[in-house]
N, C-alpha and C. Protein backbone atom coordinates (compact mmCIF):
# COMPACT_ATOMS: atom_id res chain seq x y z
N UNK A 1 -99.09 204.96 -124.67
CA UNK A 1 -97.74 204.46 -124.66
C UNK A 1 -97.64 203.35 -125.69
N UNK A 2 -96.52 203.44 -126.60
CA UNK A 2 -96.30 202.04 -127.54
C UNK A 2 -95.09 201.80 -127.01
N UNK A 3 -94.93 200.24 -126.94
CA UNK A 3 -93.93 199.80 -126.82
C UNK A 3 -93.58 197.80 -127.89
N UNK A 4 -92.28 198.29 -128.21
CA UNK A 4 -92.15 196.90 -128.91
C UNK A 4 -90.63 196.10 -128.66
N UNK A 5 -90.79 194.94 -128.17
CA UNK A 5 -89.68 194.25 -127.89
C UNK A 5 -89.54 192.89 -128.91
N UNK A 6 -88.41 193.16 -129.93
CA UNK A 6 -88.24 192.42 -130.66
C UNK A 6 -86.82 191.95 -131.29
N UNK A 7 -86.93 190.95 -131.18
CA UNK A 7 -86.29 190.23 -131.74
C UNK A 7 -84.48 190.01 -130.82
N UNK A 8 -84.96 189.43 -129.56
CA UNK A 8 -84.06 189.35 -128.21
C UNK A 8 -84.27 187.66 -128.21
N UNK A 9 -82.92 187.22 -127.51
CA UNK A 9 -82.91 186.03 -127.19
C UNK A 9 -82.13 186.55 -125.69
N UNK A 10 -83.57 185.40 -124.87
CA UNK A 10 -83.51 185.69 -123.83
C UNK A 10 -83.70 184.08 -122.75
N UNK A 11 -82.42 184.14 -121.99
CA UNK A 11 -82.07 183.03 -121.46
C UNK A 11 -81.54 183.19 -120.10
N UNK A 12 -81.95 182.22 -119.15
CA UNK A 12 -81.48 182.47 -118.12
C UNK A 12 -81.72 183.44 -116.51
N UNK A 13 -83.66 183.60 -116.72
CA UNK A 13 -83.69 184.84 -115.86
C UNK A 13 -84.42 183.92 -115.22
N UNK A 14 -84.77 185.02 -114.12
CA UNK A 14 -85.81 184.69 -112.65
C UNK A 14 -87.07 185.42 -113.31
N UNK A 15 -88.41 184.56 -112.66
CA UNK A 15 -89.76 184.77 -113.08
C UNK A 15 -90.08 184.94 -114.70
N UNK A 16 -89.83 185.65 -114.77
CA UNK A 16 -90.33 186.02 -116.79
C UNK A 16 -89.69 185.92 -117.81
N UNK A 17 -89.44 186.12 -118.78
CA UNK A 17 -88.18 186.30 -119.73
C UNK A 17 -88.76 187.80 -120.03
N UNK A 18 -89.99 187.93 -120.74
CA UNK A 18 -90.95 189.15 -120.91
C UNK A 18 -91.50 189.80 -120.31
N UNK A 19 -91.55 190.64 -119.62
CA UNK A 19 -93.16 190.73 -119.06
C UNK A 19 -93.46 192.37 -119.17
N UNK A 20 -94.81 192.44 -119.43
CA UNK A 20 -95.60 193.69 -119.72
C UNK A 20 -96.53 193.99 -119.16
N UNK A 21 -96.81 195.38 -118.34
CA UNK A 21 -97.77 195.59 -117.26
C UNK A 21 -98.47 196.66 -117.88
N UNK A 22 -99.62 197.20 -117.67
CA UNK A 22 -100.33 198.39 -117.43
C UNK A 22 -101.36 198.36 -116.12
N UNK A 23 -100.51 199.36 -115.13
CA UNK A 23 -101.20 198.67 -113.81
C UNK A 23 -101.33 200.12 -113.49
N UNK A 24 -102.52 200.64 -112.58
CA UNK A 24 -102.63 201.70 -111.78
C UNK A 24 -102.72 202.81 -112.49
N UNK A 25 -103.78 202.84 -113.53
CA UNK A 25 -104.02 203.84 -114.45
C UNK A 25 -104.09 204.85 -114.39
N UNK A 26 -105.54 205.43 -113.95
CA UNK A 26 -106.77 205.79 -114.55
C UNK A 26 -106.07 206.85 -113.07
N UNK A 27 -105.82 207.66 -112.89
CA UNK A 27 -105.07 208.91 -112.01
C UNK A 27 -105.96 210.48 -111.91
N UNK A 28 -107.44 209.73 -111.99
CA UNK A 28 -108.24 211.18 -112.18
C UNK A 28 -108.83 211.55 -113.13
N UNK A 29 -108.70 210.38 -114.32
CA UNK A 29 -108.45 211.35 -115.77
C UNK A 29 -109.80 210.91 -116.66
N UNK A 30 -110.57 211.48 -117.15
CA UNK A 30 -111.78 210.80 -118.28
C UNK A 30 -111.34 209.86 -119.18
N UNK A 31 -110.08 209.58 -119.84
CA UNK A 31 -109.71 209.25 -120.59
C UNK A 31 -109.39 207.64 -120.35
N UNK A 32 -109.68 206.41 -120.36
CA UNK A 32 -108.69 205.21 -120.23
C UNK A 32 -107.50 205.36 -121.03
N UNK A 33 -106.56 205.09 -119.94
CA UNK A 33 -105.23 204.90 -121.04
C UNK A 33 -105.11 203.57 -121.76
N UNK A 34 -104.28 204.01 -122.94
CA UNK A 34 -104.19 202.99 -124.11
C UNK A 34 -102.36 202.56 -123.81
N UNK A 35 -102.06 200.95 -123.93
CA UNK A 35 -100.69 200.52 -124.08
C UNK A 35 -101.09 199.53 -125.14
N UNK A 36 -100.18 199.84 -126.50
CA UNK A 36 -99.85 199.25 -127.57
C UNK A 36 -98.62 198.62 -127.33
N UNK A 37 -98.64 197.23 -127.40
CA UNK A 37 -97.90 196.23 -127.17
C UNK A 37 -97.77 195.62 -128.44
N UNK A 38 -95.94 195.30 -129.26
CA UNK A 38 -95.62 194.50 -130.06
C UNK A 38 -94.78 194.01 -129.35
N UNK A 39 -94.88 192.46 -129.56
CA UNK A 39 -93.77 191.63 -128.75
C UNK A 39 -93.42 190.34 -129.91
N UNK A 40 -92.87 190.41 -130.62
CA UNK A 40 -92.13 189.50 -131.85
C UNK A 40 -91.08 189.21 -132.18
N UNK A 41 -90.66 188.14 -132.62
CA UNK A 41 -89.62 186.83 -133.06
C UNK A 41 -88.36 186.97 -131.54
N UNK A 42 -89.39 187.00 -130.82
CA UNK A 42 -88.12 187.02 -129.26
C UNK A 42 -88.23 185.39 -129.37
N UNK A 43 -87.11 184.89 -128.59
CA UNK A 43 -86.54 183.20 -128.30
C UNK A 43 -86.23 183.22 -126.61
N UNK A 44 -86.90 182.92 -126.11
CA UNK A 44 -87.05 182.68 -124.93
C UNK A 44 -86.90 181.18 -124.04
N UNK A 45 -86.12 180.76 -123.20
CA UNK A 45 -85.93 179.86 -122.59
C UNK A 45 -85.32 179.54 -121.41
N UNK A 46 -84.97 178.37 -120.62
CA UNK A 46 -83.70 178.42 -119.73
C UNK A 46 -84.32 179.41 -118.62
N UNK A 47 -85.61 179.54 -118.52
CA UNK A 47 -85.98 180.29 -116.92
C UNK A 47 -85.47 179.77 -115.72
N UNK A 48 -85.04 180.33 -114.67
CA UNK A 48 -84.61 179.63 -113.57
C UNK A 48 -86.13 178.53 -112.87
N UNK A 49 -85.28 177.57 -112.79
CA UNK A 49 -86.12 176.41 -112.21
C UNK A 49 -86.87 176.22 -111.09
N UNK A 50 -86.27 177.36 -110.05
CA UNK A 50 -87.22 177.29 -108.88
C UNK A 50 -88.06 178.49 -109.04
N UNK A 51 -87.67 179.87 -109.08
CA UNK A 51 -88.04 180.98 -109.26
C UNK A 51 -88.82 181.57 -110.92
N UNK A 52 -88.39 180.62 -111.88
CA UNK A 52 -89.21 181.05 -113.29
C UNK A 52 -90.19 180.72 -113.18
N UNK A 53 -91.11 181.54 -114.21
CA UNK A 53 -92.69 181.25 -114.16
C UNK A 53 -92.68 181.65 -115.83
N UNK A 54 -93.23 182.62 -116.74
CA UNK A 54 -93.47 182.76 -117.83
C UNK A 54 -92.79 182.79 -118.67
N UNK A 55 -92.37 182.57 -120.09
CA UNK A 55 -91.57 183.24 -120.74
C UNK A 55 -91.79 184.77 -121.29
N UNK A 56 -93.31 184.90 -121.63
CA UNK A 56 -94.22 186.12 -121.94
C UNK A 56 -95.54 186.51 -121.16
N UNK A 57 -94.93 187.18 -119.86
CA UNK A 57 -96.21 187.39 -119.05
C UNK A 57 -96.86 189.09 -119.28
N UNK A 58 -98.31 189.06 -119.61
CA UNK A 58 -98.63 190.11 -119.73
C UNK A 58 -99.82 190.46 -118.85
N UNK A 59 -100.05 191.62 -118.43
CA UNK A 59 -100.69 191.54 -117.13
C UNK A 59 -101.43 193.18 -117.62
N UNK A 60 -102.34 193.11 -117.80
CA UNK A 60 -103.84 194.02 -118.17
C UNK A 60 -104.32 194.58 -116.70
N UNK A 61 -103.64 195.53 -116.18
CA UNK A 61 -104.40 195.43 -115.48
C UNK A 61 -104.23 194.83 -113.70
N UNK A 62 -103.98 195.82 -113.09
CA UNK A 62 -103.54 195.04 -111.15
C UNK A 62 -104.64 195.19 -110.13
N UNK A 63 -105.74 195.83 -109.84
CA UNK A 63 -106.42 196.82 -109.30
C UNK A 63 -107.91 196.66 -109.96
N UNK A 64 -108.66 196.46 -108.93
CA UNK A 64 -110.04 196.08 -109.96
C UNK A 64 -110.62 197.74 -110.34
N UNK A 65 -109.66 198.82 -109.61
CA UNK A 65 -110.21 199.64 -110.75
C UNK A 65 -109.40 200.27 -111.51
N UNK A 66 -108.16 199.25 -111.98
CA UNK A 66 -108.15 199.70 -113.33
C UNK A 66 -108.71 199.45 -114.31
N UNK A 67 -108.99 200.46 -115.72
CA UNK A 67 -109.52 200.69 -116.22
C UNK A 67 -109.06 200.76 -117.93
N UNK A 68 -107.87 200.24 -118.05
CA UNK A 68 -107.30 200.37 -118.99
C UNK A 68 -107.55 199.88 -120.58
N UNK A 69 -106.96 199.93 -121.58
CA UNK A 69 -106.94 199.21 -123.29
C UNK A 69 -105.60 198.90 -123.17
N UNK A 70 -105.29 197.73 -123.37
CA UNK A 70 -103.95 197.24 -124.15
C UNK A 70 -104.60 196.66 -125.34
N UNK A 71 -103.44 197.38 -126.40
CA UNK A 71 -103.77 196.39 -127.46
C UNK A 71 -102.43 195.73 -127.51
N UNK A 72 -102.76 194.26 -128.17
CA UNK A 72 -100.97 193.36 -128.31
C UNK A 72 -101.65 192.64 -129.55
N UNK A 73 -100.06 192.78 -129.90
CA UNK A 73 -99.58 192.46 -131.02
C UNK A 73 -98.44 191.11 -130.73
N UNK A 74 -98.65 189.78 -130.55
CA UNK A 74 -97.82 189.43 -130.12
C UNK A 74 -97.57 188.05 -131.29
N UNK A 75 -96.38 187.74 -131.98
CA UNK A 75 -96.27 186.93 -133.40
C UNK A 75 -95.06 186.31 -133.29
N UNK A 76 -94.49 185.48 -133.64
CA UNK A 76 -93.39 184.76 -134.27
C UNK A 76 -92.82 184.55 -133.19
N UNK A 77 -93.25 184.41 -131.88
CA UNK A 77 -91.85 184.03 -130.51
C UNK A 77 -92.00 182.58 -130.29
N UNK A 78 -90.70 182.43 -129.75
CA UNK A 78 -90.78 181.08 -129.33
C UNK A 78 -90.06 181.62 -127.99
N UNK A 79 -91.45 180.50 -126.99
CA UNK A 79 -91.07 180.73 -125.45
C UNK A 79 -91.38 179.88 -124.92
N UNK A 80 -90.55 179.34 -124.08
CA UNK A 80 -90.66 178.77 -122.92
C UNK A 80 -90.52 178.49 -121.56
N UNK A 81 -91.58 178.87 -120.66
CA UNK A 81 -91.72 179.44 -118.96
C UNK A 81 -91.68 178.03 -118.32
N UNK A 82 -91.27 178.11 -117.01
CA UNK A 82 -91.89 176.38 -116.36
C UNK A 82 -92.76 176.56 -115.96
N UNK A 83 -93.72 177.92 -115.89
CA UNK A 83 -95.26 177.58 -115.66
C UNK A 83 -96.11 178.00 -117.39
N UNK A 84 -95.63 178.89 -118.07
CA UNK A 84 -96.16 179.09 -119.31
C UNK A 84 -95.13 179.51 -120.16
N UNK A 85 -95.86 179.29 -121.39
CA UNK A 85 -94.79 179.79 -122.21
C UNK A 85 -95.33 181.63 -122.53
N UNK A 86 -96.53 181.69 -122.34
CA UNK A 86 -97.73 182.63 -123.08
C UNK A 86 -98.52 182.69 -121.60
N UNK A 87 -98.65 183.87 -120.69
CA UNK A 87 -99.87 183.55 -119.64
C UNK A 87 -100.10 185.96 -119.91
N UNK A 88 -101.15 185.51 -120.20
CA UNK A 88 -102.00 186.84 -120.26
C UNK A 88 -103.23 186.67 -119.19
N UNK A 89 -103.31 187.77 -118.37
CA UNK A 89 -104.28 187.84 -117.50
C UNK A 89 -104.06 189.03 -116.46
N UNK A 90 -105.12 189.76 -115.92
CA UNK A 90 -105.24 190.78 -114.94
C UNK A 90 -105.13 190.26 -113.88
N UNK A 91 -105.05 190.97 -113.00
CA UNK A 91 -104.96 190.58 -111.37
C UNK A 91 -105.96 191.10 -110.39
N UNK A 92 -105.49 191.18 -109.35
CA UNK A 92 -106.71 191.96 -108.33
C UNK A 92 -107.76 190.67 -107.92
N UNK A 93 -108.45 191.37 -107.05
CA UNK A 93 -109.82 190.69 -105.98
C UNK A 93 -110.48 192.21 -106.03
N UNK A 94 -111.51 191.50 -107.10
CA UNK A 94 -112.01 190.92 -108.51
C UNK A 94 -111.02 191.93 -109.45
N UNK A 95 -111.01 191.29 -110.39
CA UNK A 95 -109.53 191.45 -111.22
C UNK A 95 -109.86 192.55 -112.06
N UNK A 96 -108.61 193.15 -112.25
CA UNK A 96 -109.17 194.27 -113.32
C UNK A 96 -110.61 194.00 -114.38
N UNK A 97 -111.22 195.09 -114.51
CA UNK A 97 -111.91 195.24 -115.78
C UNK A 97 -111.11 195.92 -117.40
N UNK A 98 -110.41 195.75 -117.71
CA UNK A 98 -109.51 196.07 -118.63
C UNK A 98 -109.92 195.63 -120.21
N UNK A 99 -109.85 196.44 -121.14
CA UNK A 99 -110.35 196.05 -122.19
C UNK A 99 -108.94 195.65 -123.02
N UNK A 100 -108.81 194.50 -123.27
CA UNK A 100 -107.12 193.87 -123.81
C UNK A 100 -107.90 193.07 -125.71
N UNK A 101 -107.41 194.57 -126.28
CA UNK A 101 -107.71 194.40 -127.66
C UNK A 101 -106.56 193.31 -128.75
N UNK A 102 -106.85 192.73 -129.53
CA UNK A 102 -105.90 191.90 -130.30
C UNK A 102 -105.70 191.93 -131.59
N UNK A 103 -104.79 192.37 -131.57
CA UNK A 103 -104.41 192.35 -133.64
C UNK A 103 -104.64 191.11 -133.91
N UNK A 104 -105.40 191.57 -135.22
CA UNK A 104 -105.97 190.73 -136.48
C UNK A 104 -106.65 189.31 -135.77
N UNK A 105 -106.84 189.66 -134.59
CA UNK A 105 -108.32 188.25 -134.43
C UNK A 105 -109.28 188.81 -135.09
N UNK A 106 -110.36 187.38 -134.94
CA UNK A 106 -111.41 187.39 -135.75
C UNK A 106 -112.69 187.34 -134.59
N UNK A 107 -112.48 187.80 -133.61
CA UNK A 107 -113.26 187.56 -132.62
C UNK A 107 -114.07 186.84 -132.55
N UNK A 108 -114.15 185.43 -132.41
CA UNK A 108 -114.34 183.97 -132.81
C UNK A 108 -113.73 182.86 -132.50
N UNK A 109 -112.74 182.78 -132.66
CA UNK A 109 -111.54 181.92 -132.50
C UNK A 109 -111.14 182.22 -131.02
N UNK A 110 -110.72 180.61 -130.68
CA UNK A 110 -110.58 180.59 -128.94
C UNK A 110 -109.15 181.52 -128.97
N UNK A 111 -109.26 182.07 -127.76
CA UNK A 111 -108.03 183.35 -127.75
C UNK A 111 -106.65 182.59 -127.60
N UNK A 112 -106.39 181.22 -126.91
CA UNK A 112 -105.44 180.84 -127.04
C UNK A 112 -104.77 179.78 -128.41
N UNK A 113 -106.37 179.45 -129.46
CA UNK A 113 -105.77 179.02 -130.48
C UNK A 113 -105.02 180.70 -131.80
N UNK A 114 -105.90 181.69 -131.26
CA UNK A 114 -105.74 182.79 -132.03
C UNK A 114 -104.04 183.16 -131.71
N UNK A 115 -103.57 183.44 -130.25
CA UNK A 115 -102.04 183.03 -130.07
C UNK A 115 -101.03 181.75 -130.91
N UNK A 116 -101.18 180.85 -130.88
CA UNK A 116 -100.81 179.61 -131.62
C UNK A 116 -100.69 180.34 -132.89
N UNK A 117 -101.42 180.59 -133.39
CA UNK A 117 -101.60 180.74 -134.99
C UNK A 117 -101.14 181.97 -135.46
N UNK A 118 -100.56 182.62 -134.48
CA UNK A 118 -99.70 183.90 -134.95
C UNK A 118 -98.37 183.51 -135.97
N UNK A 119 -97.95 182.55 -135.99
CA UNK A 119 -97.48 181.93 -135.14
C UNK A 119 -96.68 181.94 -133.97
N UNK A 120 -96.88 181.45 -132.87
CA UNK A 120 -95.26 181.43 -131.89
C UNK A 120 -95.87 180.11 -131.13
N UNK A 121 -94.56 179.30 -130.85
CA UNK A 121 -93.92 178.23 -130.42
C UNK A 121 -93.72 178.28 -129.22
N UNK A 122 -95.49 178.27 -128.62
CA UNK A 122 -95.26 178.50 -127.15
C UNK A 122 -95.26 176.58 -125.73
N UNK A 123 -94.63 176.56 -125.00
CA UNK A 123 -94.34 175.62 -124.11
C UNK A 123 -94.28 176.15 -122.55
N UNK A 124 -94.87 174.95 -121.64
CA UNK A 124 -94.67 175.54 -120.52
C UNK A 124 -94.53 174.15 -119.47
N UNK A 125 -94.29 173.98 -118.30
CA UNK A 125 -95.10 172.88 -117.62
C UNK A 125 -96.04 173.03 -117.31
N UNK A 126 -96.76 173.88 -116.87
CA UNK A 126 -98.40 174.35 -116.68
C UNK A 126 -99.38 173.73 -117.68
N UNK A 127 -98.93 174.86 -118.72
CA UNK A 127 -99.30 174.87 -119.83
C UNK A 127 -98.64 175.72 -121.19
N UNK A 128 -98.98 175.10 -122.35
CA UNK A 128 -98.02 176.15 -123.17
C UNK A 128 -99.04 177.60 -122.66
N UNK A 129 -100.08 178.10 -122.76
CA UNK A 129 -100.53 179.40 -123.26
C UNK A 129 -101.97 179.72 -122.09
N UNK A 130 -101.78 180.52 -121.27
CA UNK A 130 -102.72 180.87 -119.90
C UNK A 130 -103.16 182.10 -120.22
N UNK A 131 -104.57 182.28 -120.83
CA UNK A 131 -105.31 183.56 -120.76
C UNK A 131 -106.61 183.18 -119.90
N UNK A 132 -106.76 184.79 -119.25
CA UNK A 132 -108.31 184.81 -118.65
C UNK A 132 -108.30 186.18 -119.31
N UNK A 133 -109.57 185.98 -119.81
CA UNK A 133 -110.50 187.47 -120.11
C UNK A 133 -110.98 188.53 -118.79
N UNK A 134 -110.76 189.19 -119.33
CA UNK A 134 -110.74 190.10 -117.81
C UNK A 134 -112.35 190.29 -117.95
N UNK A 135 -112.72 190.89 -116.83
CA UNK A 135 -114.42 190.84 -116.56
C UNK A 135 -114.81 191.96 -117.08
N UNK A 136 -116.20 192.19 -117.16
CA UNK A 136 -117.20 193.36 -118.06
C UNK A 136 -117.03 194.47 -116.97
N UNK A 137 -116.66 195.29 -117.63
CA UNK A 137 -117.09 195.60 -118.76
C UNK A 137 -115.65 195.63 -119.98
N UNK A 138 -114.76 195.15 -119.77
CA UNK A 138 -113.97 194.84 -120.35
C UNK A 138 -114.07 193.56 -120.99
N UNK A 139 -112.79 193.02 -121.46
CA UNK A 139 -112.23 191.61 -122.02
C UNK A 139 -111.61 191.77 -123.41
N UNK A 140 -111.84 190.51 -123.95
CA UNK A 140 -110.99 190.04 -125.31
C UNK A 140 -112.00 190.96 -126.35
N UNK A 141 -111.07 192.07 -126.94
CA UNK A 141 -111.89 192.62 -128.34
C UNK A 141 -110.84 192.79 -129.47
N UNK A 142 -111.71 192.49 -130.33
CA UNK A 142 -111.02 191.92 -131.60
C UNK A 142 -110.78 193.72 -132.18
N UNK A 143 -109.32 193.88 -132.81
CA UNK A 143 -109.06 194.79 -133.69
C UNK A 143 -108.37 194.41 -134.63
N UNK A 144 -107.94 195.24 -135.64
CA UNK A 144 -107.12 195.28 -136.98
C UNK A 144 -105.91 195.30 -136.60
N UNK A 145 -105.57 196.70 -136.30
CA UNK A 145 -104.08 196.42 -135.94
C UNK A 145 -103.78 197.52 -135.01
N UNK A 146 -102.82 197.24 -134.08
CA UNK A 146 -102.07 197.82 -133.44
C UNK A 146 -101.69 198.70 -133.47
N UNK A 147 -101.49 200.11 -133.37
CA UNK A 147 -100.35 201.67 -133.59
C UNK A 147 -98.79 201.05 -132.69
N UNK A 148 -98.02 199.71 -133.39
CA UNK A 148 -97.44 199.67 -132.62
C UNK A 148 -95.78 200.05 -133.49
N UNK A 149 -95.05 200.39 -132.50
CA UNK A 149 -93.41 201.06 -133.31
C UNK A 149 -92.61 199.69 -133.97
């Protein structure tokens, strides 16, 4: 699946402004499924105050056995959540194993300065930018680029 959400100004919602799932995969099949994620020059703000949480929440993953690849592509947004502006992470007890690939890192660079430097203009009260690497046999792997639309 590719999907790309760009270039939205988005104001005024409950929980997310963004948010992107690949949850409940793997349906029998040999194959891990792949979600190519572009998410760029969106303007995000104005989350509701009791009920907002991210401006760009992306979620790898619900089920510790999913099994999935996202790759993201994520550049030029400016967001701001009252818990993040930027929160990437799987879920579950113990959390997905999900392999969440990244355009043009250098696999090196801390994953939330590698966000920053896309650039996007991320803010939060939490924090601007919340990643966890999902566990092995998955996590953060560095690619070129994206197959994204």
């Amino acid at each position: 699946m590719r999907v790309a959400i760009v270039s939205n100004t988005i104001r005024e919602v409950n929980t997310h402004g963004i948010s992107v799932g690949e949850t409940d995969t793997n349906n029998g099949g040999t194959t891990a499924p792949l979600m190519e994620v572009r998410i760029a020059s969106n303007n995000i703000s104005n989350l509701d105050a009791v009920n907002g949480l991210d401006g760009i929440n992306v979620l790898p993953g619900a089920l510790s056995t999913d099994d999935e690849t996202m790759c993201l592509d994520i550049a030029n947004n400016n967001s701001t959540g009252v818990r993040n502006g930027l929160r990437v992470r799987p879920s579950g007890l113990p959390a997905a194993p999900s392999t969440v690939q990244l355009e043009g890192w250098d696999g090196s660079t801390a994953v939330n300065t590698y966000f920053t430097n896309r650039p996007n203009t991320l803010a939060g009260g939490t924090a601007a930018i919340s990643t966890t690497a999902p566990p092995s046999p998955g996590g953060f792997v560095a690619v070129a680029n994206c197959n994204t639309p």
